[in-house]
PDB file of N, CA and C in Angstrom:
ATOM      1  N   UNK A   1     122.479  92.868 104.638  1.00  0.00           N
ATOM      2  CA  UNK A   1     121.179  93.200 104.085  1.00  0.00           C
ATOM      3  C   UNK A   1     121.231  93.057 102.572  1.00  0.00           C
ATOM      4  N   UNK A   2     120.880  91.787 102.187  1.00  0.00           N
ATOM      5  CA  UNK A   2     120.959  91.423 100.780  1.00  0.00           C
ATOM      6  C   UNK A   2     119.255  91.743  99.971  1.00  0.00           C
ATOM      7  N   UNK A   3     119.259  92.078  98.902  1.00  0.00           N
ATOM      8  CA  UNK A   3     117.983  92.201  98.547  1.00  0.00           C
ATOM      9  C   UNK A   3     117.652  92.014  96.607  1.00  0.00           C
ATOM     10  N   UNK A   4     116.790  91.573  96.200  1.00  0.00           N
ATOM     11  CA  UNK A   4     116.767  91.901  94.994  1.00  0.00           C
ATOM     12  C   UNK A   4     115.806  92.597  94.408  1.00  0.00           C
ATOM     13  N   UNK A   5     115.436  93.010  93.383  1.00  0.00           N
ATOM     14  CA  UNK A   5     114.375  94.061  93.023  1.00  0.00           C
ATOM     15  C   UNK A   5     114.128  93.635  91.002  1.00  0.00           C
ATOM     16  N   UNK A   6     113.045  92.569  90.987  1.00  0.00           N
ATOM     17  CA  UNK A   6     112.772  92.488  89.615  1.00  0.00           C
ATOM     18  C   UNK A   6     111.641  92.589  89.163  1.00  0.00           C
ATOM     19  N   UNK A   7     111.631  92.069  87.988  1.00  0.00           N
ATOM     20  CA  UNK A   7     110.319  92.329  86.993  1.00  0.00           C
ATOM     21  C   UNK A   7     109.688  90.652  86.943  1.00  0.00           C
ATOM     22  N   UNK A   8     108.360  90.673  87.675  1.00  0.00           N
ATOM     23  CA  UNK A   8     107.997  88.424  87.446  1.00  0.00           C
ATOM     24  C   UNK A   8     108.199  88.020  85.921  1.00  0.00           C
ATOM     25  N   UNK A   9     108.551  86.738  85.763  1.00  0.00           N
ATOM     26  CA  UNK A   9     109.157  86.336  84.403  1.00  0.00           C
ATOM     27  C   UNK A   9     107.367  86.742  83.633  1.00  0.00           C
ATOM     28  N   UNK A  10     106.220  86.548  84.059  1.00  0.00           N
ATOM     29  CA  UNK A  10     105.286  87.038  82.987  1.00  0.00           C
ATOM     30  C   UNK A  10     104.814  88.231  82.796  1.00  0.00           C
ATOM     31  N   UNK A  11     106.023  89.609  83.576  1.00  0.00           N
ATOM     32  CA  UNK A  11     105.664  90.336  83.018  1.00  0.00           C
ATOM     33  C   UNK A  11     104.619  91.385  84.207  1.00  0.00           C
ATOM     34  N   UNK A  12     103.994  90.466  84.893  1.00  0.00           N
ATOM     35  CA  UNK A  12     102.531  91.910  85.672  1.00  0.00           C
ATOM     36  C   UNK A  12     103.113  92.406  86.960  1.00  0.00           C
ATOM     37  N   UNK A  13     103.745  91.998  87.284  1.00  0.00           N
ATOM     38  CA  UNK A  13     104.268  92.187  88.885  1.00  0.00           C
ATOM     39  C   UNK A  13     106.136  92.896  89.353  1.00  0.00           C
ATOM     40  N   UNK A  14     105.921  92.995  89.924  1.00  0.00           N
ATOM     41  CA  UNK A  14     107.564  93.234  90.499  1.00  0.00           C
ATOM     42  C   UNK A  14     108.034  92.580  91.664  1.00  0.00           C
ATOM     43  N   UNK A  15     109.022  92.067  92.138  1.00  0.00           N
ATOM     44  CA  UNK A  15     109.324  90.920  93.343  1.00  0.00           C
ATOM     45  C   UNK A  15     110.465  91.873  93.655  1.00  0.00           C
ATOM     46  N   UNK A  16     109.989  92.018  94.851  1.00  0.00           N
ATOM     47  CA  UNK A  16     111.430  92.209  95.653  1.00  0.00           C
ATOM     48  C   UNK A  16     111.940  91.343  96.949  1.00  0.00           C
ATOM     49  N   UNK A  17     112.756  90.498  96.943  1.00  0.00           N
ATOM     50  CA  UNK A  17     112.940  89.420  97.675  1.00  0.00           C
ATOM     51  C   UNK A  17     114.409  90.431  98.520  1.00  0.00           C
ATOM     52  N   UNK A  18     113.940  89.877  99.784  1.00  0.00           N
ATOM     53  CA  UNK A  18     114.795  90.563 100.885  1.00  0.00           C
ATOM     54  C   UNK A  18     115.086  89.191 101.638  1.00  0.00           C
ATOM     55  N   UNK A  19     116.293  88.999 101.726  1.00  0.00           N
ATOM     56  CA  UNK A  19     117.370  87.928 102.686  1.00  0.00           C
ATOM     57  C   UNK A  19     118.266  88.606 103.467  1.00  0.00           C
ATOM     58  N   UNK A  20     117.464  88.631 104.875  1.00  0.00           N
ATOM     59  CA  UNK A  20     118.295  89.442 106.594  1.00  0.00           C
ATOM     60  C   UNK A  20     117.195  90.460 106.860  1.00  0.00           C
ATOM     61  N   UNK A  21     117.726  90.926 107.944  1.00  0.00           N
ATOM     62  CA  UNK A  21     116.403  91.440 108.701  1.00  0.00           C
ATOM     63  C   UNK A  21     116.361  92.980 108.469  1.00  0.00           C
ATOM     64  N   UNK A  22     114.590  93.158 108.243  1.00  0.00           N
ATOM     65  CA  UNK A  22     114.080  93.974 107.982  1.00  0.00           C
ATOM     66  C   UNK A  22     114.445  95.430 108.540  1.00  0.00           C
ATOM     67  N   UNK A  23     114.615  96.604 108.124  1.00  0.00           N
ATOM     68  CA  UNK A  23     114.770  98.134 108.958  1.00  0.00           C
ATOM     69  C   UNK A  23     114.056  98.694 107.818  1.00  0.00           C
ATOM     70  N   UNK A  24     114.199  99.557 108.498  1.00  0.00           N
ATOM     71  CA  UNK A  24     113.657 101.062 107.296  1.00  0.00           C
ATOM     72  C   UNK A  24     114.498 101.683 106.243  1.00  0.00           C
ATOM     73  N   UNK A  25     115.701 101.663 106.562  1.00  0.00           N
ATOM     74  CA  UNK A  25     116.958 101.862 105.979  1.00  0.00           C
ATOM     75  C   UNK A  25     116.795 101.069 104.304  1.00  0.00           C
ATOM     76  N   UNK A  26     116.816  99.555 104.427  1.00  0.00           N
ATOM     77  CA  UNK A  26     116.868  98.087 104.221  1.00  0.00           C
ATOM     78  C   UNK A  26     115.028  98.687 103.022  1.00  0.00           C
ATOM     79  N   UNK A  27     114.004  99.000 103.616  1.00  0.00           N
ATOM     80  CA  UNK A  27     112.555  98.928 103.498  1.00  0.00           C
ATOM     81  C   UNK A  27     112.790 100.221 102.124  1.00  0.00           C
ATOM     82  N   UNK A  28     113.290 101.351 102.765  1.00  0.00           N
ATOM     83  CA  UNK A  28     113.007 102.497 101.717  1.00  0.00           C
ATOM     84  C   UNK A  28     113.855 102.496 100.621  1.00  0.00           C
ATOM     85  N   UNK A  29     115.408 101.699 100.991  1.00  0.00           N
ATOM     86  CA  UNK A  29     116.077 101.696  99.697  1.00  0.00           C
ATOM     87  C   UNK A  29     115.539 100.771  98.734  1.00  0.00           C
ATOM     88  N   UNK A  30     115.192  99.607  99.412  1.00  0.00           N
ATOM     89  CA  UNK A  30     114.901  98.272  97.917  1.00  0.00           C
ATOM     90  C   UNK A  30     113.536  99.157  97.601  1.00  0.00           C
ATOM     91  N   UNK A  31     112.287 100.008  98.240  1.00  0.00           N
ATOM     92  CA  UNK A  31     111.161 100.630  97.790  1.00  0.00           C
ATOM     93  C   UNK A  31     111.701 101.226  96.967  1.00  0.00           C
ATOM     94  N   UNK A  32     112.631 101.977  97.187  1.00  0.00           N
ATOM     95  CA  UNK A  32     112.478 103.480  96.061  1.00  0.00           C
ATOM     96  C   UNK A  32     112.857 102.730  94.621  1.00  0.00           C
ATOM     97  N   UNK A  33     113.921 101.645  94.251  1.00  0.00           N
ATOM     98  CA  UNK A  33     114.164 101.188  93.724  1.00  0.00           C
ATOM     99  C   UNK A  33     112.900 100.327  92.919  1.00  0.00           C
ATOM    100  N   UNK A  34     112.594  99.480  93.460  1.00  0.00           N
ATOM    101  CA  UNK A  34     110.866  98.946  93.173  1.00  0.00           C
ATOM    102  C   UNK A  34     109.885  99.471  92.621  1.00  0.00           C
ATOM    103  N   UNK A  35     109.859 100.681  93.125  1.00  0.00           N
ATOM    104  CA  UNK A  35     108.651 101.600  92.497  1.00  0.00           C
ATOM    105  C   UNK A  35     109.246 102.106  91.403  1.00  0.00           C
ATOM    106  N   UNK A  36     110.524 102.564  91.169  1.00  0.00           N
ATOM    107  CA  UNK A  36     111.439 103.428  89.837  1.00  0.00           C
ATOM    108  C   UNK A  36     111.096 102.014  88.900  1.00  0.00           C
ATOM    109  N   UNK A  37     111.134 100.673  89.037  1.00  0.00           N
ATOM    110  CA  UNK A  37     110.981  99.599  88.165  1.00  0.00           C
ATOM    111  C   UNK A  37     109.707  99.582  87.665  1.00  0.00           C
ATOM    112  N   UNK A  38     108.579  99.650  88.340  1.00  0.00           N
ATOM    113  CA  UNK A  38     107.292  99.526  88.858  1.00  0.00           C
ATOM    114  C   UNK A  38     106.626 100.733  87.158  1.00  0.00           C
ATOM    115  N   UNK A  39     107.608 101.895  87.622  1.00  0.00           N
ATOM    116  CA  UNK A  39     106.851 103.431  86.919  1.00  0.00           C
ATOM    117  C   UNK A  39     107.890 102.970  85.814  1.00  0.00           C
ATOM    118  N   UNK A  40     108.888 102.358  85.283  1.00  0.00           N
ATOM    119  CA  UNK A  40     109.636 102.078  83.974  1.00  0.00           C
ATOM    120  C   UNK A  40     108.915 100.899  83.488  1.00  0.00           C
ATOM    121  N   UNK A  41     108.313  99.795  84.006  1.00  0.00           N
ATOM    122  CA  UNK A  41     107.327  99.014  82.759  1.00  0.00           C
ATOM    123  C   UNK A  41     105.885  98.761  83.234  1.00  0.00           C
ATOM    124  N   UNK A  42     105.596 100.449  83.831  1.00  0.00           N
ATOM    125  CA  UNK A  42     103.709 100.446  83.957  1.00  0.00           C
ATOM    126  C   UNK A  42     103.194  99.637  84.953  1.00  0.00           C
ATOM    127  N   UNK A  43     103.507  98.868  85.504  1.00  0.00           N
ATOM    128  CA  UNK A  43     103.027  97.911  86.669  1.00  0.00           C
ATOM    129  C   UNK A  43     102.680  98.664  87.959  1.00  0.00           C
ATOM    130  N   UNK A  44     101.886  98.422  88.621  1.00  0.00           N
ATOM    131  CA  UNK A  44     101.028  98.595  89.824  1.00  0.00           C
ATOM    132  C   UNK A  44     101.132  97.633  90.821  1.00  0.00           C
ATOM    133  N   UNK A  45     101.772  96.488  90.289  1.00  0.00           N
ATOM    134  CA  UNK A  45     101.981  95.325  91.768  1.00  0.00           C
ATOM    135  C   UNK A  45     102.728  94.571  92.202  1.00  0.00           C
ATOM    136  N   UNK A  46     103.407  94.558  93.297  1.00  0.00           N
ATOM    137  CA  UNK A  46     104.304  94.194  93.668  1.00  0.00           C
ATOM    138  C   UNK A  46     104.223  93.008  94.763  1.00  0.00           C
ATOM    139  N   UNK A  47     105.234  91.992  94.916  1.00  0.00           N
ATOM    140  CA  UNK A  47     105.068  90.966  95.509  1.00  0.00           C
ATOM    141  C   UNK A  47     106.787  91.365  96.165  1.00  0.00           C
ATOM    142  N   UNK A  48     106.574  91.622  97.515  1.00  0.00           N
ATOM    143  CA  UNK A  48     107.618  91.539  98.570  1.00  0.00           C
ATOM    144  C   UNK A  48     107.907  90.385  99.473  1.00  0.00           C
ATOM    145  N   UNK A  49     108.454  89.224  98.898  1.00  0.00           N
ATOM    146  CA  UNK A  49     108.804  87.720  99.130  1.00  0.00           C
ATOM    147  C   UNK A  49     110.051  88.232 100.449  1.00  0.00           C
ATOM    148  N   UNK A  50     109.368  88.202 101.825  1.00  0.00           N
ATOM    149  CA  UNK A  50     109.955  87.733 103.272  1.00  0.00           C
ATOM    150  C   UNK A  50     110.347  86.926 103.753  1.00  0.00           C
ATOM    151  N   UNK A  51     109.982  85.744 103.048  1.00  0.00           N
ATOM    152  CA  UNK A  51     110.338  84.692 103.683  1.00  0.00           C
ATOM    153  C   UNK A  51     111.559  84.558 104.646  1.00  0.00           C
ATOM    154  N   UNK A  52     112.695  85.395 104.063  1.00  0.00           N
ATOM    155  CA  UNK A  52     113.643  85.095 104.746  1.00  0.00           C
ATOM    156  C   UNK A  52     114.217  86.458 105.665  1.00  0.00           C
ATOM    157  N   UNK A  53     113.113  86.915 105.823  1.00  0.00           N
ATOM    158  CA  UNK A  53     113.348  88.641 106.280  1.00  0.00           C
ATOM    159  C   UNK A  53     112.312  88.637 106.980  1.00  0.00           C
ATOM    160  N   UNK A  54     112.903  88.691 108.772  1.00  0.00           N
ATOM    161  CA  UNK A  54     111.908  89.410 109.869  1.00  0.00           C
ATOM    162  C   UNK A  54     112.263  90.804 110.052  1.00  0.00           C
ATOM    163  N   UNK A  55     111.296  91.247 110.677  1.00  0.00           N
ATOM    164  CA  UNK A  55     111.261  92.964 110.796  1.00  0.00           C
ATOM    165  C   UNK A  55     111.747  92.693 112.304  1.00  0.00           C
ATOM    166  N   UNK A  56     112.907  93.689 112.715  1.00  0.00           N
ATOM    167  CA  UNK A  56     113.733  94.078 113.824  1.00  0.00           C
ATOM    168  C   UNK A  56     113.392  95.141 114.633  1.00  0.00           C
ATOM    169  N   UNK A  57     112.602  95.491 113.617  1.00  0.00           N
ATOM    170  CA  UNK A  57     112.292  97.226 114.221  1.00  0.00           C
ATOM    171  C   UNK A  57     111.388  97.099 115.669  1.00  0.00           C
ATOM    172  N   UNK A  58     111.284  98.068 116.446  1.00  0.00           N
ATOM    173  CA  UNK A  58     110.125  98.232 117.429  1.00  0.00           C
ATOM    174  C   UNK A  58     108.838  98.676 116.874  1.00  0.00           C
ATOM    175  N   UNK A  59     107.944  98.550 117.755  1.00  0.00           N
ATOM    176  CA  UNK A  59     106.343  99.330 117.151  1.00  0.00           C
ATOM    177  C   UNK A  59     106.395 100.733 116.962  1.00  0.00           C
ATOM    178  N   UNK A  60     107.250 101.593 117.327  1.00  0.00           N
ATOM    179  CA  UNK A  60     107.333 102.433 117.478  1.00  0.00           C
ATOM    180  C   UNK A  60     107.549 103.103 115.792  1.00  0.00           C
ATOM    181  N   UNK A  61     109.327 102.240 115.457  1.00  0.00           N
ATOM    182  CA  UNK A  61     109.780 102.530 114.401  1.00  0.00           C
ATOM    183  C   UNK A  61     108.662 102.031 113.088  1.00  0.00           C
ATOM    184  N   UNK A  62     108.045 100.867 113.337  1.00  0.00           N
ATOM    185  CA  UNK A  62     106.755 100.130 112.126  1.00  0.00           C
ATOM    186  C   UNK A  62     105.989 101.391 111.677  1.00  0.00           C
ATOM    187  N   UNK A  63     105.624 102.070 113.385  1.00  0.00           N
ATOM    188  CA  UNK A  63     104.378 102.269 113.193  1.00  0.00           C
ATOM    189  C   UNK A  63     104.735 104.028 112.038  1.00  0.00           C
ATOM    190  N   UNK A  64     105.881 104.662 112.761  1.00  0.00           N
ATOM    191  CA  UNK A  64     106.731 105.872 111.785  1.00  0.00           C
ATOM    192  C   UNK A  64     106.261 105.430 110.235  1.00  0.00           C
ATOM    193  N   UNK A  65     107.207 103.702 110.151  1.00  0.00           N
ATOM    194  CA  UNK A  65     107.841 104.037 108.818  1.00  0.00           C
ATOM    195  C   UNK A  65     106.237 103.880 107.837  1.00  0.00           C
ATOM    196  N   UNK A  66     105.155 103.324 108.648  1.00  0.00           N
ATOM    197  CA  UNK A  66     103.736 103.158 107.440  1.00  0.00           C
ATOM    198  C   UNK A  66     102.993 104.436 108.028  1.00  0.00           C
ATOM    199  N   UNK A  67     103.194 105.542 108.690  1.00  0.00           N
ATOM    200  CA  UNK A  67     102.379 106.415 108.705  1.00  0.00           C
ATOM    201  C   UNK A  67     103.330 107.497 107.983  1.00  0.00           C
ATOM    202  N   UNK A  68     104.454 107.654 107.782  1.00  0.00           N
ATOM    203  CA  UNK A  68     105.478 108.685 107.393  1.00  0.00           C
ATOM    204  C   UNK A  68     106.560 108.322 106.635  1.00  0.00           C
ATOM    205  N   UNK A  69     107.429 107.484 106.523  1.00  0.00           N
ATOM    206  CA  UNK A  69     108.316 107.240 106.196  1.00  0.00           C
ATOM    207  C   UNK A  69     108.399 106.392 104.341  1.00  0.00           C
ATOM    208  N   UNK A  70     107.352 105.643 104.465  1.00  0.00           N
ATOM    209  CA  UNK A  70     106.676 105.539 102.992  1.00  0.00           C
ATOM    210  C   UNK A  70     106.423 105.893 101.952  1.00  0.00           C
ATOM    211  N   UNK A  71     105.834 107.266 102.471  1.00  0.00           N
ATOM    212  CA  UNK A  71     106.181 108.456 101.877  1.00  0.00           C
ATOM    213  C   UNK A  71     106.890 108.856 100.749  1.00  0.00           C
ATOM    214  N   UNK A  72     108.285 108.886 101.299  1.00  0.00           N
ATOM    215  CA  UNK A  72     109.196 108.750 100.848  1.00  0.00           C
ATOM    216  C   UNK A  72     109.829 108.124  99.831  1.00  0.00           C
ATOM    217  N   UNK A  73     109.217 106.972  99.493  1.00  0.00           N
ATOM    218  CA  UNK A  73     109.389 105.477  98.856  1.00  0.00           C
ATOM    219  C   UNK A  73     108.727 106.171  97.148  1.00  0.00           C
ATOM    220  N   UNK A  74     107.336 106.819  97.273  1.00  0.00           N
ATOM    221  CA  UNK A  74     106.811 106.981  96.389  1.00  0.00           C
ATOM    222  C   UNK A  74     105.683 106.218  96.135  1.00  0.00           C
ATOM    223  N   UNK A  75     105.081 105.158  96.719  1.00  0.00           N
ATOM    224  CA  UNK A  75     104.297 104.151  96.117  1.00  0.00           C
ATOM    225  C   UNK A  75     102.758 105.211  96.003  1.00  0.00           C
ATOM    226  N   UNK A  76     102.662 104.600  94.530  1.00  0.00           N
ATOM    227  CA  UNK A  76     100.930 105.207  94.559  1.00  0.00           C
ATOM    228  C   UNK A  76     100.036 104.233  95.494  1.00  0.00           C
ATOM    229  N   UNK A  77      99.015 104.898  96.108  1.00  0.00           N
ATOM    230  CA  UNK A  77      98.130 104.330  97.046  1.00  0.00           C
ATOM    231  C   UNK A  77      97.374 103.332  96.046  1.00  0.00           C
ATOM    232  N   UNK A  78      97.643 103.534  95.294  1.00  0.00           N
ATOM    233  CA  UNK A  78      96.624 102.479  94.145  1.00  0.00           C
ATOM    234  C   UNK A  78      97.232 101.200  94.046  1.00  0.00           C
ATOM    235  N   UNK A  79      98.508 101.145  94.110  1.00  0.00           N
ATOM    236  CA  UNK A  79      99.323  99.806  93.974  1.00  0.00           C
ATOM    237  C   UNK A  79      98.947  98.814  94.825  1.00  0.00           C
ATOM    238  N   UNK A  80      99.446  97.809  94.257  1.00  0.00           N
ATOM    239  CA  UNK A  80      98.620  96.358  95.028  1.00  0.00           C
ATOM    240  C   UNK A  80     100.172  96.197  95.543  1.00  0.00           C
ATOM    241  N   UNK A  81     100.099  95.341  97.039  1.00  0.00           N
ATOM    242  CA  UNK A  81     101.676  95.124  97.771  1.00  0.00           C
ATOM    243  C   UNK A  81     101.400  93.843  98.563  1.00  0.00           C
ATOM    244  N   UNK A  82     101.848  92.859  97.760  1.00  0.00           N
ATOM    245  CA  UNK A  82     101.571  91.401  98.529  1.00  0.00           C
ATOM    246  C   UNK A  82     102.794  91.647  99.492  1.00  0.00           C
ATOM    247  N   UNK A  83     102.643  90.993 100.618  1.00  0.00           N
ATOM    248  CA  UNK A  83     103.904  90.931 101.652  1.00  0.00           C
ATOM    249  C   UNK A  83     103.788  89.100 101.765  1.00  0.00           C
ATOM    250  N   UNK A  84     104.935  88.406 101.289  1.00  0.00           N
ATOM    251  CA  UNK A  84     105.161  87.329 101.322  1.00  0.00           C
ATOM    252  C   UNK A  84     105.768  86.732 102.745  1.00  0.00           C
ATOM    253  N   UNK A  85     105.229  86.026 103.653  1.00  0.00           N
ATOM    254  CA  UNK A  85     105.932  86.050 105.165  1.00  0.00           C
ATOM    255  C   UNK A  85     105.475  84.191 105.074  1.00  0.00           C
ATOM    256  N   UNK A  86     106.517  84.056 106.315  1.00  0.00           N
ATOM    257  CA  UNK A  86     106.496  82.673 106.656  1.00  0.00           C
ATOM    258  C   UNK A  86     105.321  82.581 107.684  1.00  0.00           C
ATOM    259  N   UNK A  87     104.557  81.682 107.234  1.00  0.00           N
ATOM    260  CA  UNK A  87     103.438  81.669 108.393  1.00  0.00           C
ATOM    261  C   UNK A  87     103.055  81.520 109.793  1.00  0.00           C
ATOM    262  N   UNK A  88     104.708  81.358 110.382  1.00  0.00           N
ATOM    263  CA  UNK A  88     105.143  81.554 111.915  1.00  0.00           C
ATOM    264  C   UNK A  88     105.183  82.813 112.161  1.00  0.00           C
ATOM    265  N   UNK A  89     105.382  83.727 110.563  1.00  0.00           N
ATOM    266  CA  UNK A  89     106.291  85.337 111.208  1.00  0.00           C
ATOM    267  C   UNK A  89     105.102  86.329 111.106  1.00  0.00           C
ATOM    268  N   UNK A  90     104.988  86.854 112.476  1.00  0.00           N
ATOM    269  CA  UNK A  90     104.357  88.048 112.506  1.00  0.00           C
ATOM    270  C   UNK A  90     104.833  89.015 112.661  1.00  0.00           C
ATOM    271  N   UNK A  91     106.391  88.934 112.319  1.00  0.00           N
ATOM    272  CA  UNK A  91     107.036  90.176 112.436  1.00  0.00           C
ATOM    273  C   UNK A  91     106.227  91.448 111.801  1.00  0.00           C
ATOM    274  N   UNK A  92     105.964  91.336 110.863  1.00  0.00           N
ATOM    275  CA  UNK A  92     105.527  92.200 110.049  1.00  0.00           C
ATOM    276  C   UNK A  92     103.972  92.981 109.865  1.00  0.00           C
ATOM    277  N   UNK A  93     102.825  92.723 110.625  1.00  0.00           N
ATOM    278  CA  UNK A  93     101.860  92.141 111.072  1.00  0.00           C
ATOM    279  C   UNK A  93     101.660  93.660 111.050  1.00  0.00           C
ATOM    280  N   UNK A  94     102.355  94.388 111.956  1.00  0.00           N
ATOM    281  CA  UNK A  94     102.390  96.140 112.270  1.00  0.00           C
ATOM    282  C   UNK A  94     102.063  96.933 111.310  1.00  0.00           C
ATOM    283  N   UNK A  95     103.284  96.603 110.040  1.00  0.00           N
ATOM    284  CA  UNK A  95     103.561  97.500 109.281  1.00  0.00           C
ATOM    285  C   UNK A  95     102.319  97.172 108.266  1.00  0.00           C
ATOM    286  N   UNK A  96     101.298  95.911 107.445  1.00  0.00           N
ATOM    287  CA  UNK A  96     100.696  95.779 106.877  1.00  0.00           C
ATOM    288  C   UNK A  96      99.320  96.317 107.982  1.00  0.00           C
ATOM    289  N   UNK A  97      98.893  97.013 109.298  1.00  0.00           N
ATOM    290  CA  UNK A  97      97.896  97.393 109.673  1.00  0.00           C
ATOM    291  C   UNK A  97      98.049  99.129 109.521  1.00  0.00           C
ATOM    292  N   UNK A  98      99.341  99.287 109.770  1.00  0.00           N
ATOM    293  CA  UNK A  98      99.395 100.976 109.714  1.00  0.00           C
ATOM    294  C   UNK A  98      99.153 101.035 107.864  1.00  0.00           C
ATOM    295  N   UNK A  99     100.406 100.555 107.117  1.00  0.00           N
ATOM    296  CA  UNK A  99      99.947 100.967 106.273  1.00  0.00           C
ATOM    297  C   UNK A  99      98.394 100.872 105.337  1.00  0.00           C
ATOM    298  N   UNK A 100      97.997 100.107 105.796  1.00  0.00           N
ATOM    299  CA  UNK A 100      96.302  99.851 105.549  1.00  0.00           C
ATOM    300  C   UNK A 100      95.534 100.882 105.751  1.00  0.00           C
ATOM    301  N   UNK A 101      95.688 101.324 107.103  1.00  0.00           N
ATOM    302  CA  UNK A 101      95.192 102.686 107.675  1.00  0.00           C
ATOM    303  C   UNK A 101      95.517 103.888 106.875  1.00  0.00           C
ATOM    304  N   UNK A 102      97.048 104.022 106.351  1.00  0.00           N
ATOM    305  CA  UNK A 102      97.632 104.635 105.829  1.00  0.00           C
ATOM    306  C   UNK A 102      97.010 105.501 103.958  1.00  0.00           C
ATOM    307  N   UNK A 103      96.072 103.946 104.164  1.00  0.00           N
ATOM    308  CA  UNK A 103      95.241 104.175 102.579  1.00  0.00           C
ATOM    309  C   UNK A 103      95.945 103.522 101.619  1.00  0.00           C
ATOM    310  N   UNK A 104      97.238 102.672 101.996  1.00  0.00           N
ATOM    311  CA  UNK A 104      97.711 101.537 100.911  1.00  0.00           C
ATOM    312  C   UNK A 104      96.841  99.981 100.884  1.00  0.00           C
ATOM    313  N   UNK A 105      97.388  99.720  99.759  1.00  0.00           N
ATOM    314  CA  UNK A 105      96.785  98.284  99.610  1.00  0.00           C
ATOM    315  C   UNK A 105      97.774  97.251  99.361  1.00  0.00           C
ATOM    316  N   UNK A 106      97.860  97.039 100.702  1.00  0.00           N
ATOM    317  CA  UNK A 106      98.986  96.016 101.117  1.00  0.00           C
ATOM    318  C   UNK A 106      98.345  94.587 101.767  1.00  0.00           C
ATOM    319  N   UNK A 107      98.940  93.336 101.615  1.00  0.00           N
ATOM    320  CA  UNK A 107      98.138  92.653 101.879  1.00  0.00           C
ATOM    321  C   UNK A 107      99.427  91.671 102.858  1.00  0.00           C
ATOM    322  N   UNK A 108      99.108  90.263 103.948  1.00  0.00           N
ATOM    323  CA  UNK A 108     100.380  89.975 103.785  1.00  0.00           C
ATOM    324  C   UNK A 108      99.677  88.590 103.497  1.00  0.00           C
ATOM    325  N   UNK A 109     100.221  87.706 103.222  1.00  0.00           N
ATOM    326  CA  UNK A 109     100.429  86.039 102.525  1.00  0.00           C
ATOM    327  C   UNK A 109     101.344  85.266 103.321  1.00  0.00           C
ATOM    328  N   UNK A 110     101.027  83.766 103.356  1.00  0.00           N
ATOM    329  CA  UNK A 110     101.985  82.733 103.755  1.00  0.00           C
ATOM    330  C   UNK A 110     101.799  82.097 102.412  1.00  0.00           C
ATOM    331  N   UNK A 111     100.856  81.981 101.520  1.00  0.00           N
ATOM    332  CA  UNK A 111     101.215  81.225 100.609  1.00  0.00           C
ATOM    333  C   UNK A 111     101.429  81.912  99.108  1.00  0.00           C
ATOM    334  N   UNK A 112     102.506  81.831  98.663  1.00  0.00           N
ATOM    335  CA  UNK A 112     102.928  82.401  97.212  1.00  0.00           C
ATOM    336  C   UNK A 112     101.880  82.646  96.468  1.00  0.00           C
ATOM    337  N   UNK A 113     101.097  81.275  95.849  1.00  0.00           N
ATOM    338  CA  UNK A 113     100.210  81.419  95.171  1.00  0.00           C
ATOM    339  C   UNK A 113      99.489  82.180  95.144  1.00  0.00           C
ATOM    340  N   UNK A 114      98.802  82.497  96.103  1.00  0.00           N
ATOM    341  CA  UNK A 114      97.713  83.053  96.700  1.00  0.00           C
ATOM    342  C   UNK A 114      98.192  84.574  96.766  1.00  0.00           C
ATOM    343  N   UNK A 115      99.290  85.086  97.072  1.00  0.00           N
ATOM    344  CA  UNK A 115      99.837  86.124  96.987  1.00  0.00           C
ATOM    345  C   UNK A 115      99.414  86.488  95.733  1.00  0.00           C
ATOM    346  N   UNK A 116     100.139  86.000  94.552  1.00  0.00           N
ATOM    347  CA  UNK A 116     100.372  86.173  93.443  1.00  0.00           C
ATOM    348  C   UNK A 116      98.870  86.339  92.302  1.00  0.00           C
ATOM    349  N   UNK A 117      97.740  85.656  93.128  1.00  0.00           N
ATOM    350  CA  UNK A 117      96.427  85.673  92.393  1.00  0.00           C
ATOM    351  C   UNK A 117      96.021  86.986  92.834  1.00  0.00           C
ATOM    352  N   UNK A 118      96.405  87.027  94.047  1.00  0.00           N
ATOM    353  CA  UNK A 118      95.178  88.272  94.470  1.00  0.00           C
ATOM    354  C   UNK A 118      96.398  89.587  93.827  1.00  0.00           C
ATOM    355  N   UNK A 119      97.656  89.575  93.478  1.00  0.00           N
ATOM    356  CA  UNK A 119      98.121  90.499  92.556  1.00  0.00           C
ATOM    357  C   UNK A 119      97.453  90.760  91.009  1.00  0.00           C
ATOM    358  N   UNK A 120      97.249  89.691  90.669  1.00  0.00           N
ATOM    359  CA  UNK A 120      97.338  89.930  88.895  1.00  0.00           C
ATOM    360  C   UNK A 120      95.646  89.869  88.526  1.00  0.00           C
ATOM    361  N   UNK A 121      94.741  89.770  89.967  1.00  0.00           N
ATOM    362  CA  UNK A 121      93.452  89.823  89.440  1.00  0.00           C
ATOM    363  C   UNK A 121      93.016  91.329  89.356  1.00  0.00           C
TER     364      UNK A 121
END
């Protein structure tokens, strides 16, 4: 479970790029980390690049970690949360409907760009 957690080279966003498959374990550590970056240079939005990260979990565990487990993470409900996925993968599909429900503003993307506009507008 490899992951990274930065600041976008211009500055508005935060990327956390995850390479191997998704858990909660994997979800709340690179979060808590993300958001501590997020609240150290003022930023509100984050771009979580999947591409190379399916979610393993059951519906069961999705549906925990965006009604409860999030929580935990810290994210203000105000933050913008692109979810970057390959446009075959619906792994993830769960966790961007609970947490929606949840009162976050999470979105998910197949295309970068497009991720990245609807962040910085």
């Amino acid at each position: 479970m490899k992951y990274t957690v930065s600041v976008s080279n211009d500055r508005k966003y935060i990327i956390v790029f995850i390479d191997g498959p998704m858990t909660t374990e994997l979800a709340l550590k690179a979060g808590k980390q993300a958001n501590r970056l997020a609240g150290e240079n003022k930023l509100s939005s984050m771009l979580y690049d999947l591409r190379k990260s399916r979610n393993v979990q059951n519906g069961f565990k999705n549906y925990e970690f965006g009604y409860k487990d999030v929580g935990l993470v810290g994210f203000d409900k105000s933050m913008k949360i692109a979810l970057l996925t390959d446009q075959d993968d619906h792994s993830h599909d769960l966790i961007e409907t609970v947490m929606v429900n949840n009162g976050y503003n999470v979105r998910i993307f197949s295309n970068q760009k497009e991720a990245i506009d609807w962040l910085i507008v």
